[in-house]
N, C-alpha and C. Protein backbone atom coordinates (compact mmCIF):
# COMPACT_ATOMS: atom_id res chain seq x y z
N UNK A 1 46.42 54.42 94.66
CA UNK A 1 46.74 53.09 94.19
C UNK A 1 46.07 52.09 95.13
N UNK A 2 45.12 51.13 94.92
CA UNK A 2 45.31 49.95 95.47
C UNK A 2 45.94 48.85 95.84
N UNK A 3 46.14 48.90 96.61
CA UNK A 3 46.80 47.75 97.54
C UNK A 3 46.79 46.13 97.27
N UNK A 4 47.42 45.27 96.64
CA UNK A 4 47.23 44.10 96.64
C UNK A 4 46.33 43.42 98.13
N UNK A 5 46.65 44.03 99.26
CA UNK A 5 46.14 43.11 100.39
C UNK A 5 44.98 43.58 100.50
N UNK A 6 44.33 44.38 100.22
CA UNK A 6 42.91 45.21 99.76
C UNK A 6 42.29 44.33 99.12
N UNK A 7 43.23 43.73 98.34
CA UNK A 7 42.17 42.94 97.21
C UNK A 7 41.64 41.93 97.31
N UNK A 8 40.99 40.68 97.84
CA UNK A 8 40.90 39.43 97.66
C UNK A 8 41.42 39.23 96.45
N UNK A 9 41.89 37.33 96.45
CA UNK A 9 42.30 37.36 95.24
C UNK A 9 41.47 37.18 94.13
N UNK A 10 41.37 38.00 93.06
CA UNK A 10 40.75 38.29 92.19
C UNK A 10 41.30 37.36 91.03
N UNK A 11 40.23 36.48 90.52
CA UNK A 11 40.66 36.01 89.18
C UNK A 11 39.67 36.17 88.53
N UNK A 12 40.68 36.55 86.85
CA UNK A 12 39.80 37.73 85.89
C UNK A 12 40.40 36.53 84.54
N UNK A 13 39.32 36.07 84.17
CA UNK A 13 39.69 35.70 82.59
C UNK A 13 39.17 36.27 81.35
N UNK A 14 40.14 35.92 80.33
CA UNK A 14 40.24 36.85 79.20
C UNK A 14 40.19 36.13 77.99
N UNK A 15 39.88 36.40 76.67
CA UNK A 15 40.28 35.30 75.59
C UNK A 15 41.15 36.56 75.08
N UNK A 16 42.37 35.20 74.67
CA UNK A 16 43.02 35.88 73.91
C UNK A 16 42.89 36.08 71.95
N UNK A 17 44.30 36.38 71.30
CA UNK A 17 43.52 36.69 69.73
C UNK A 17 43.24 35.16 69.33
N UNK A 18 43.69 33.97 69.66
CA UNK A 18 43.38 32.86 68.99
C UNK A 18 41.88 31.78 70.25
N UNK A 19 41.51 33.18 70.64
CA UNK A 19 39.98 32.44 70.99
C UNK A 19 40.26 31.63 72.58
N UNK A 20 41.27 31.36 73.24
CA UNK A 20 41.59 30.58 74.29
C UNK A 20 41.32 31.40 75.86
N UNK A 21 40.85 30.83 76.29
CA UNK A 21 40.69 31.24 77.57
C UNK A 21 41.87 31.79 78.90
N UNK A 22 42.08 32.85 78.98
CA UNK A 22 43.14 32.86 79.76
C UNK A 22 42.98 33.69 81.55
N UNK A 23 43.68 32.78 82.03
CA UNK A 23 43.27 33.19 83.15
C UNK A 23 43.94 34.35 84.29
N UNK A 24 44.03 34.97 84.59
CA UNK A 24 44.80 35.94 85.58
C UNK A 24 44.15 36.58 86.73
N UNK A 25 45.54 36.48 88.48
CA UNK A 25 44.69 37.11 89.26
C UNK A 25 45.41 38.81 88.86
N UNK A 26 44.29 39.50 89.56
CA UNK A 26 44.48 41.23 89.68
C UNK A 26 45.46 41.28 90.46
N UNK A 27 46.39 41.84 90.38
CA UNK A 27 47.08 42.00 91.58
C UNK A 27 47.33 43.76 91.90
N UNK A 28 46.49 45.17 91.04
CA UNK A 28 46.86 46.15 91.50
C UNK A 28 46.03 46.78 90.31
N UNK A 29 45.20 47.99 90.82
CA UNK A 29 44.79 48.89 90.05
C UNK A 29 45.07 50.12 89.58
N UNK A 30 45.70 50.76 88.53
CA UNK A 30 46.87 52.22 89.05
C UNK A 30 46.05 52.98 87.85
N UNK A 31 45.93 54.20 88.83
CA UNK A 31 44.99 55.19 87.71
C UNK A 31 46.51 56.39 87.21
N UNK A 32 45.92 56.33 86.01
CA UNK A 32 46.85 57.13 85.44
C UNK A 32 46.47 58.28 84.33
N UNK A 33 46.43 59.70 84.13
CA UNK A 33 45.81 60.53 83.87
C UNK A 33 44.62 59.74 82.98
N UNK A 34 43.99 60.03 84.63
CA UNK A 34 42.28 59.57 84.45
C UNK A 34 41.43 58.57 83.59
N UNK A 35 42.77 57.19 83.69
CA UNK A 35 42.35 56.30 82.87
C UNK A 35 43.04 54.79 84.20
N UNK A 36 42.66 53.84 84.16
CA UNK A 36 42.62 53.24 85.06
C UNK A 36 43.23 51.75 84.01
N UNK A 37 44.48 50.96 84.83
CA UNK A 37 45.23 50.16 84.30
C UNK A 37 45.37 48.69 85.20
N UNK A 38 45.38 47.85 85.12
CA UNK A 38 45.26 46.17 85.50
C UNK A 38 46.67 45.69 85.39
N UNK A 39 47.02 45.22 86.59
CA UNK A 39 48.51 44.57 87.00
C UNK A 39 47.95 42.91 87.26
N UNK A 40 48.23 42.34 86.04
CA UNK A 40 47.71 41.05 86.35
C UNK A 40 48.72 40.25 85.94
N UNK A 41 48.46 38.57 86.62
CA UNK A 41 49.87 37.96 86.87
C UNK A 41 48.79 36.65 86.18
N UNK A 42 49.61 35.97 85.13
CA UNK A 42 48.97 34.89 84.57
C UNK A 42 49.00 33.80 85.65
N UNK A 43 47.68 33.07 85.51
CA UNK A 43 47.22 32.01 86.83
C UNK A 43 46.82 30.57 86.10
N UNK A 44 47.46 30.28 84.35
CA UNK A 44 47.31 28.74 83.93
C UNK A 44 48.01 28.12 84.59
N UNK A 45 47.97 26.88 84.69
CA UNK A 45 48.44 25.70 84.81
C UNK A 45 49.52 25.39 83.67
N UNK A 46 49.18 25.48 82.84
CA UNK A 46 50.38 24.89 81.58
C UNK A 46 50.92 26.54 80.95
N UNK A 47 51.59 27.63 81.81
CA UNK A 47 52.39 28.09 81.99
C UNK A 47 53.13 28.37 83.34
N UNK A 48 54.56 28.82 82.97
CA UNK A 48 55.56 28.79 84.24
C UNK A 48 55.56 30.45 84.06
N UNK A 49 54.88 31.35 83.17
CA UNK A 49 55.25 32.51 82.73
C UNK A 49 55.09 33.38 84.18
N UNK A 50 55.66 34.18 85.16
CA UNK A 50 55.62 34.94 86.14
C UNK A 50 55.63 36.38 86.08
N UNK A 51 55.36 36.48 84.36
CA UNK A 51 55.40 37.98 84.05
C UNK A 51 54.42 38.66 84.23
N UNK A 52 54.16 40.09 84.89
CA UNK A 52 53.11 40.71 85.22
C UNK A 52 52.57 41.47 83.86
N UNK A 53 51.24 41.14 83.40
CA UNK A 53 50.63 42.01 82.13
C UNK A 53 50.12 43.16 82.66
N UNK A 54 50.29 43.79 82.08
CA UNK A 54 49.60 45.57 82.14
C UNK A 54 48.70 45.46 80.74
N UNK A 55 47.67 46.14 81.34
CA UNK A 55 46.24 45.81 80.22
C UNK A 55 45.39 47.13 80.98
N UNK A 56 44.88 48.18 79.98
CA UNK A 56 43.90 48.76 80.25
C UNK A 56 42.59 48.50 81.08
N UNK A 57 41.94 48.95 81.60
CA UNK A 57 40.48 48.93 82.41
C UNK A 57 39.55 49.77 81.77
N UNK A 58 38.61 49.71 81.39
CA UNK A 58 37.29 50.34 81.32
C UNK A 58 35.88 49.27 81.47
N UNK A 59 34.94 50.13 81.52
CA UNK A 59 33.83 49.66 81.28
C UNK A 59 32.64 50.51 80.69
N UNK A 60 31.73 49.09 80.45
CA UNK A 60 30.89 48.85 79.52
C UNK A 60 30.10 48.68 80.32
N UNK A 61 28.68 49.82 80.59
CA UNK A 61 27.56 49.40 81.80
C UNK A 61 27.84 49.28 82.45
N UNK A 62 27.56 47.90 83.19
CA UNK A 62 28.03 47.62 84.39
C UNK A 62 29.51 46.33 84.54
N UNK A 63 30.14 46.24 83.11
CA UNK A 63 31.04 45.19 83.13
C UNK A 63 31.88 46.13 82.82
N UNK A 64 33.10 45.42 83.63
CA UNK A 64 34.82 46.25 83.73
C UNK A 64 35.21 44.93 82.11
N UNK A 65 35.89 45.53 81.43
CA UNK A 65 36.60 45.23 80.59
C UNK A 65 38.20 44.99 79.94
N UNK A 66 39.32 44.36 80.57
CA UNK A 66 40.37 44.47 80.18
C UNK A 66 41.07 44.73 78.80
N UNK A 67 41.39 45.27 78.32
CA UNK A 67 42.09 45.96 77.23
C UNK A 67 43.38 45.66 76.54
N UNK A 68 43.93 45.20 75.82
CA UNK A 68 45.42 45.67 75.54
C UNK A 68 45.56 47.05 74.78
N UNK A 69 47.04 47.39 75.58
CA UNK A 69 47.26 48.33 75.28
C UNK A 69 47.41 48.54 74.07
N UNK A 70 47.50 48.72 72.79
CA UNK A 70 48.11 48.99 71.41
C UNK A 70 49.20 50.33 71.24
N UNK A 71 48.75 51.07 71.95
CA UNK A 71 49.58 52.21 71.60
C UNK A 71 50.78 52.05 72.59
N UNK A 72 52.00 51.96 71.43
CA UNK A 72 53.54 52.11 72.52
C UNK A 72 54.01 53.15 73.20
N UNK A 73 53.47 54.18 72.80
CA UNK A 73 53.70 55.62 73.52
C UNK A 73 52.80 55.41 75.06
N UNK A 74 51.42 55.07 75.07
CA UNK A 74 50.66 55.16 76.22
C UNK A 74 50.74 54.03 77.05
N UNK A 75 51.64 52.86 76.52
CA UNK A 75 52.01 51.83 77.26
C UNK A 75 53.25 52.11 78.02
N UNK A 76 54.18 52.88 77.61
CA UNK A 76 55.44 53.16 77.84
C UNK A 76 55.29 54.08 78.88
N UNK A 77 54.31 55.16 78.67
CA UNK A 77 53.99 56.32 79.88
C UNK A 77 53.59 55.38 80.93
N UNK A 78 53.33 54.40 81.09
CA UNK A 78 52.21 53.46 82.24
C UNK A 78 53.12 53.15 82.82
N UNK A 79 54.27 52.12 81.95
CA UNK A 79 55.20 51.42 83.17
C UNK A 79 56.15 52.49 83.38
N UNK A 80 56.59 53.78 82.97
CA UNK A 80 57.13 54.83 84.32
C UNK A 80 56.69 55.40 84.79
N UNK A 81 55.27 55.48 84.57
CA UNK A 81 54.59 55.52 85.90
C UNK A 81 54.89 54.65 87.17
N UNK A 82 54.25 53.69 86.79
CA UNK A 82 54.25 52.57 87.81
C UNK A 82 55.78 52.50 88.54
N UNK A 83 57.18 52.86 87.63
CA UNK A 83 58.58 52.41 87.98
C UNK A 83 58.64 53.87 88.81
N UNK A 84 58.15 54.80 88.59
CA UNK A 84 58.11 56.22 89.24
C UNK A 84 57.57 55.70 90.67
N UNK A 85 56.51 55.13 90.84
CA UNK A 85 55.50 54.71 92.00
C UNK A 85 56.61 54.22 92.98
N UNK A 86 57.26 52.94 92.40
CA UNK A 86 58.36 51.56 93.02
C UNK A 86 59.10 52.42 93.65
N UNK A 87 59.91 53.42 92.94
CA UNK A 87 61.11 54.03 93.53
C UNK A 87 60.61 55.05 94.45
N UNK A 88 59.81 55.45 94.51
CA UNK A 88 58.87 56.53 95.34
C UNK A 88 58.56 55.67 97.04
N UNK A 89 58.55 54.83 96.39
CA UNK A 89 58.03 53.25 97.49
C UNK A 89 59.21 53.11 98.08
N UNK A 90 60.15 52.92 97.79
CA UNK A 90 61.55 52.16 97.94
C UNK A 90 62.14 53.55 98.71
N UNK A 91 62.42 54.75 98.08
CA UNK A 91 62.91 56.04 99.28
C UNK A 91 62.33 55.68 100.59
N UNK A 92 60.86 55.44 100.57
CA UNK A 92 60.23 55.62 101.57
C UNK A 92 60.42 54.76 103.01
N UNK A 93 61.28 53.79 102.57
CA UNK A 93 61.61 52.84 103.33
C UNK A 93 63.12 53.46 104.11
C-alpha cells in the first residue's frame, strides 16, 4: 500500500457524466487482486462533501486513467479490503 506521506499532494481531475470538471487529491493507492484502486477525496470549492471516492486505476500508454467502479460485487470486495487493511492497522497499534 502506499502511504499518503509518500505522496505529494496529488491533484487528479475528472469529468463527470454531465461533462463538469471535477477535481480530487489522491490520497492512497491499494492494489487488490492485481488490479490497482484510487482513494480520492473531492478538492471543489463549491462542495463541503468529505467523502472519500474509490474509483478504479488503469492505464492507457502512458496515461493512468480513473474509472468508476460499476460492478457492486467488485466494489464491495474493495472496501473490505481496504476495512480488512484499517483493522489490521488499528491491532497493530
Amino acid at each position: 500500500m502506499t502511504r499518503p506521506e509518500e505522496l505529494d499532494e496529488q491533484l487528479i481531475e475528472t469529468i463527470d457524466e454531465d461533462g463538469n470538471v471535477v477535481n480530487f487529491e489522491l490520497l492512497d493507492i491499494i492494489v487488490f487482486e492485481e488490479k490497482e484502486y484510487g482513494l480520492l477525496l473531492p478538492k471543489d470549492e463549491n462542495t463541503d462533501d468529505n467523502e472519500v471516492v474509490l474509483m478504479r486505476l488503469s492505464k492507457e500508454g502512458e496515461e493512468y486513467i480513473f474509472e468508476v467502479i460499476e460492478d457492486d460485487d467488485e466494489f464491495n470486495s474493495v472496501v473490505e479490503y481496504i476495512d480488512s487493511l484499517e483493522d489490521d492497522e488499528e491491532s497493530e497499534l
